[in-house]
C-alpha atoms as a PDB file:
ATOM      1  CA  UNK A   1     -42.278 -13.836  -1.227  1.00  0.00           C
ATOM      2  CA  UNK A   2     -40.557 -10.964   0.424  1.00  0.00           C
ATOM      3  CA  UNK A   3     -39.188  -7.777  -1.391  1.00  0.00           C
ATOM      4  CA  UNK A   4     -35.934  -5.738  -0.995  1.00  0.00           C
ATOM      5  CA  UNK A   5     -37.581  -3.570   1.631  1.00  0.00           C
ATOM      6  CA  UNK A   6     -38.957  -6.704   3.808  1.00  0.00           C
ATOM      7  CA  UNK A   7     -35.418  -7.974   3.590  1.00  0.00           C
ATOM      8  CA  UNK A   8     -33.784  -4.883   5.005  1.00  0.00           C
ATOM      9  CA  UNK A   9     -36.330  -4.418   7.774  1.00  0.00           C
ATOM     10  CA  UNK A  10     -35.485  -8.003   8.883  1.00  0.00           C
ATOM     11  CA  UNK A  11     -31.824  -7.186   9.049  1.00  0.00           C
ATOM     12  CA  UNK A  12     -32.843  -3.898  10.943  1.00  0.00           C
ATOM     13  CA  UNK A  13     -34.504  -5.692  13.405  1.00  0.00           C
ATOM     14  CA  UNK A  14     -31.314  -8.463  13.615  1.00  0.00           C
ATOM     15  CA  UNK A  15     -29.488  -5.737  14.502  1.00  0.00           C
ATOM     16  CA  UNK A  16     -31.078  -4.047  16.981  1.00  0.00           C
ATOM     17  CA  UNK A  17     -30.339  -4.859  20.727  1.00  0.00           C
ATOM     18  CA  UNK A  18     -32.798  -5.321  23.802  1.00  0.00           C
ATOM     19  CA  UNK A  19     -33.850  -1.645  24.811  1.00  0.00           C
ATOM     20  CA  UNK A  20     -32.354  -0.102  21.755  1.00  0.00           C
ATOM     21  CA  UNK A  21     -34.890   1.925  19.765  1.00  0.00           C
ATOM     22  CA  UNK A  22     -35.266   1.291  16.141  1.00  0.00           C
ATOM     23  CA  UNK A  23     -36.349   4.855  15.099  1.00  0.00           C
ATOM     24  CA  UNK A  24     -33.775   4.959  12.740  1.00  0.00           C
ATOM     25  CA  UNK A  25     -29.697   3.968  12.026  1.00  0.00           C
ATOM     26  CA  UNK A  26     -27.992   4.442  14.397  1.00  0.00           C
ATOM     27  CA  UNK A  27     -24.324   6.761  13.709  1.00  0.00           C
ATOM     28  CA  UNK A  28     -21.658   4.351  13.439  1.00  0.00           C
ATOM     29  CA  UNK A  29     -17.997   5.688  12.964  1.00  0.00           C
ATOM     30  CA  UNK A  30     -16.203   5.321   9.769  1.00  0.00           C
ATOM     31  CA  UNK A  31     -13.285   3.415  10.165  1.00  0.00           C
ATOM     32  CA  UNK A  32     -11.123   5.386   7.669  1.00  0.00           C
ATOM     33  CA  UNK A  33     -11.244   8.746   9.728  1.00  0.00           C
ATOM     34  CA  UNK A  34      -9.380   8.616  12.789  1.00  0.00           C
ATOM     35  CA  UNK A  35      -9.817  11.456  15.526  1.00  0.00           C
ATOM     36  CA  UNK A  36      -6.119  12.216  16.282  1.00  0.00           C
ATOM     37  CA  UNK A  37      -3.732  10.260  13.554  1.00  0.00           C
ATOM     38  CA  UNK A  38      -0.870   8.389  15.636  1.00  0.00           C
ATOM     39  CA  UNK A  39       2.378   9.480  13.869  1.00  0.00           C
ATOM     40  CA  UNK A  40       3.987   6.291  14.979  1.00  0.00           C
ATOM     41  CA  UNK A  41       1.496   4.193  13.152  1.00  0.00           C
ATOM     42  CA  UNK A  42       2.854   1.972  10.641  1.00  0.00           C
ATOM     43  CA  UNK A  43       1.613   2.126   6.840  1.00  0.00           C
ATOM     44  CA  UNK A  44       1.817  -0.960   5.005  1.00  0.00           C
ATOM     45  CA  UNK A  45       3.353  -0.032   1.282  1.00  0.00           C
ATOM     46  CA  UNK A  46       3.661  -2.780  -1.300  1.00  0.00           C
ATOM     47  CA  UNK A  47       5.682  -2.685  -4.529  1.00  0.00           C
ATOM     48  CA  UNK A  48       5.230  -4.874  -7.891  1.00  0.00           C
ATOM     49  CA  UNK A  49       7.954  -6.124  -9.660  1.00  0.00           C
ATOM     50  CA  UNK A  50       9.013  -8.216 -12.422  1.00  0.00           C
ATOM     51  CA  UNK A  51      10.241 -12.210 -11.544  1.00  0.00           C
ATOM     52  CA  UNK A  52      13.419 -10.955 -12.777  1.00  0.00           C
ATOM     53  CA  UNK A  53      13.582  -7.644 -10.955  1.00  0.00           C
ATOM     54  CA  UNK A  54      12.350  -9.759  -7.502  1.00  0.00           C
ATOM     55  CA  UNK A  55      15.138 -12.584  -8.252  1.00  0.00           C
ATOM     56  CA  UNK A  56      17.613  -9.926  -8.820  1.00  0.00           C
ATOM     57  CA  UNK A  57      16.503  -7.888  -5.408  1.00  0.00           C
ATOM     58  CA  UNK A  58      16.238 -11.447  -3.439  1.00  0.00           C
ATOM     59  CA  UNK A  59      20.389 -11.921  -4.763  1.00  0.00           C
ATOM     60  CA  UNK A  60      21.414  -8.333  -3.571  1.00  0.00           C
ATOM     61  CA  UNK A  61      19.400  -9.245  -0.134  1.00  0.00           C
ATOM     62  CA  UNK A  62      21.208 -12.300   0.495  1.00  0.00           C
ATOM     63  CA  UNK A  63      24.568 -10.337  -1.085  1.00  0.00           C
ATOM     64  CA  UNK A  64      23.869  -7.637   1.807  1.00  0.00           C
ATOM     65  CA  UNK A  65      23.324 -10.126   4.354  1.00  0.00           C
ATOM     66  CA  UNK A  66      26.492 -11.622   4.360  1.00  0.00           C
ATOM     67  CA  UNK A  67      28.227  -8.686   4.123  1.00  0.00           C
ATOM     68  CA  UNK A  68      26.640  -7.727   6.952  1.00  0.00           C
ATOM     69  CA  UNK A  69      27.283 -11.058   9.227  1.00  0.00           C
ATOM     70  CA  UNK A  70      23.368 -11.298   9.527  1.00  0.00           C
ATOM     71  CA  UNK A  71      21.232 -14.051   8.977  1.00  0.00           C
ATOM     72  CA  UNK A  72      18.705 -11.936   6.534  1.00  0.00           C
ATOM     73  CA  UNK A  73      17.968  -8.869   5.007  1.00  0.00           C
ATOM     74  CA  UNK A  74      13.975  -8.521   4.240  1.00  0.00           C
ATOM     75  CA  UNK A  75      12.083  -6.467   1.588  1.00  0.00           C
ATOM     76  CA  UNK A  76      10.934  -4.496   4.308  1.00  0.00           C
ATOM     77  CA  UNK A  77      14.435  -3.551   5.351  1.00  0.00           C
ATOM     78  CA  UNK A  78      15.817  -2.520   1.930  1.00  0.00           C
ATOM     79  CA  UNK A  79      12.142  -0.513   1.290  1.00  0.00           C
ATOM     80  CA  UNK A  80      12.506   1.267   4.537  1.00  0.00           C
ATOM     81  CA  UNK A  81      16.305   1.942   4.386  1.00  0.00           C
ATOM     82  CA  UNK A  82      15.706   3.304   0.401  1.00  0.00           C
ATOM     83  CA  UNK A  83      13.085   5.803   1.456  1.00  0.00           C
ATOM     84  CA  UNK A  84      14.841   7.202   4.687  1.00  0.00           C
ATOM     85  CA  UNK A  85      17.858   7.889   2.214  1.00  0.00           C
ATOM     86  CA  UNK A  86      15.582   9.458  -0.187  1.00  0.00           C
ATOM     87  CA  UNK A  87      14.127  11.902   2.589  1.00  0.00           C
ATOM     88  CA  UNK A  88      17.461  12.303   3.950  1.00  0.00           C
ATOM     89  CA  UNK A  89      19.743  12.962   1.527  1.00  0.00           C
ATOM     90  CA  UNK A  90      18.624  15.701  -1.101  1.00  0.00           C
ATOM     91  CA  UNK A  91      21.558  13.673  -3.795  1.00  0.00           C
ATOM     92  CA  UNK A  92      19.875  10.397  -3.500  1.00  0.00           C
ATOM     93  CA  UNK A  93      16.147  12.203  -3.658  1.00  0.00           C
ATOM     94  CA  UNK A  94      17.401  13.740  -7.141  1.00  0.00           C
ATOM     95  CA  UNK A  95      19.067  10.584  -8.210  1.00  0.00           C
ATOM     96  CA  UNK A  96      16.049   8.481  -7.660  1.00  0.00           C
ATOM     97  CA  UNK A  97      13.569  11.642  -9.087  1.00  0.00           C
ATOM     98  CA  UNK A  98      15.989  11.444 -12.339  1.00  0.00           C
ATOM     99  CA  UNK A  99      15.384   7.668 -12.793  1.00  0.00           C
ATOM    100  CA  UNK A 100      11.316   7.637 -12.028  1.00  0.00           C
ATOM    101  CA  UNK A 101      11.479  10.396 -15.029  1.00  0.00           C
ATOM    102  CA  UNK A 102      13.656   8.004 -17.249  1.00  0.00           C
ATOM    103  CA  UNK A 103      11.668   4.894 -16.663  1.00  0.00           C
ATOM    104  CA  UNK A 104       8.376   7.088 -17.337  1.00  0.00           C
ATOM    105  CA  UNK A 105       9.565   8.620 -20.486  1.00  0.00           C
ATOM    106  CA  UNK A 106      10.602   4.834 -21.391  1.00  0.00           C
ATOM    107  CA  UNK A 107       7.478   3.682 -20.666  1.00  0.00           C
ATOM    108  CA  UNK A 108       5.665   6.764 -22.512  1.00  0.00           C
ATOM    109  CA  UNK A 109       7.519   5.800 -25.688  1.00  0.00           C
ATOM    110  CA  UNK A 110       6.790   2.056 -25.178  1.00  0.00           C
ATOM    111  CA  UNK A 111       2.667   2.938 -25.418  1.00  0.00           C
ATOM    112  CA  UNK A 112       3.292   5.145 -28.565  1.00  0.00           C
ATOM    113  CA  UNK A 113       5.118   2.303 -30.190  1.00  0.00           C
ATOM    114  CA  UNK A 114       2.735   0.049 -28.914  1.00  0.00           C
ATOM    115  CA  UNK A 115      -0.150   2.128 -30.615  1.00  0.00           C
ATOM    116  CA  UNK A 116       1.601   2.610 -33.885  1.00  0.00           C
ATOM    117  CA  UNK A 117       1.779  -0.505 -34.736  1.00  0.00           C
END
């Protein structure tokens, strides 16, 4: 019967190639830090919403894309469009910083009510 350490000595040795040395692990780059961060790298963002609020957004899409004369409008293409106006335009920013505080307080008195009871 082999213990933990046996175990990890057997994956060591798995591991390690013809002419390698085993005197220890070996460095291996995390994957999270980058040396020089592309700026043109894409970030994937997602967003949860309710069924209604996704029906409701998947209406305005196909609203948008006629209005348009395109075939579609994606997620991705409202999402990107909302946050260049929001870095763009300092009225939009404030419009959409005003709402995130309504919907918090909302939600703040939603958890108080919520404990009350």
């Amino acid at each position: 019967m082999s213990n933990a350490r046996d175990r990890v000595r057997s994956l060591r040795a798995r591991d390690v190639k013809p002419g390698e040395d085993d005197s220890g692990p070996a460095e291996t780059p995390d994957p999270k830090i980058r040396e020089r961060s592309d700026p043109n790298r894409r970030v994937r963002q997602t967003v949860d919403l309710s069924e209604q609020r996704h029906k409701e957004l998947a209406a305005w899409r196909m609203e948008t894309a006629l209005a348009l004369g395109v075939t579609r409008v994606t997620t991705q293409d409202v999402l990107a469009a909302a946050v260049n106006a929001i870095l763009r335009d300092p009225t939009v920013a404030r419009h959409v910083r005003a709402q995130i505080e309504t919907e918090k307080e909302q939600e703040e008195l939603e958890r108080r009510r919520a404990k009350s009871r």
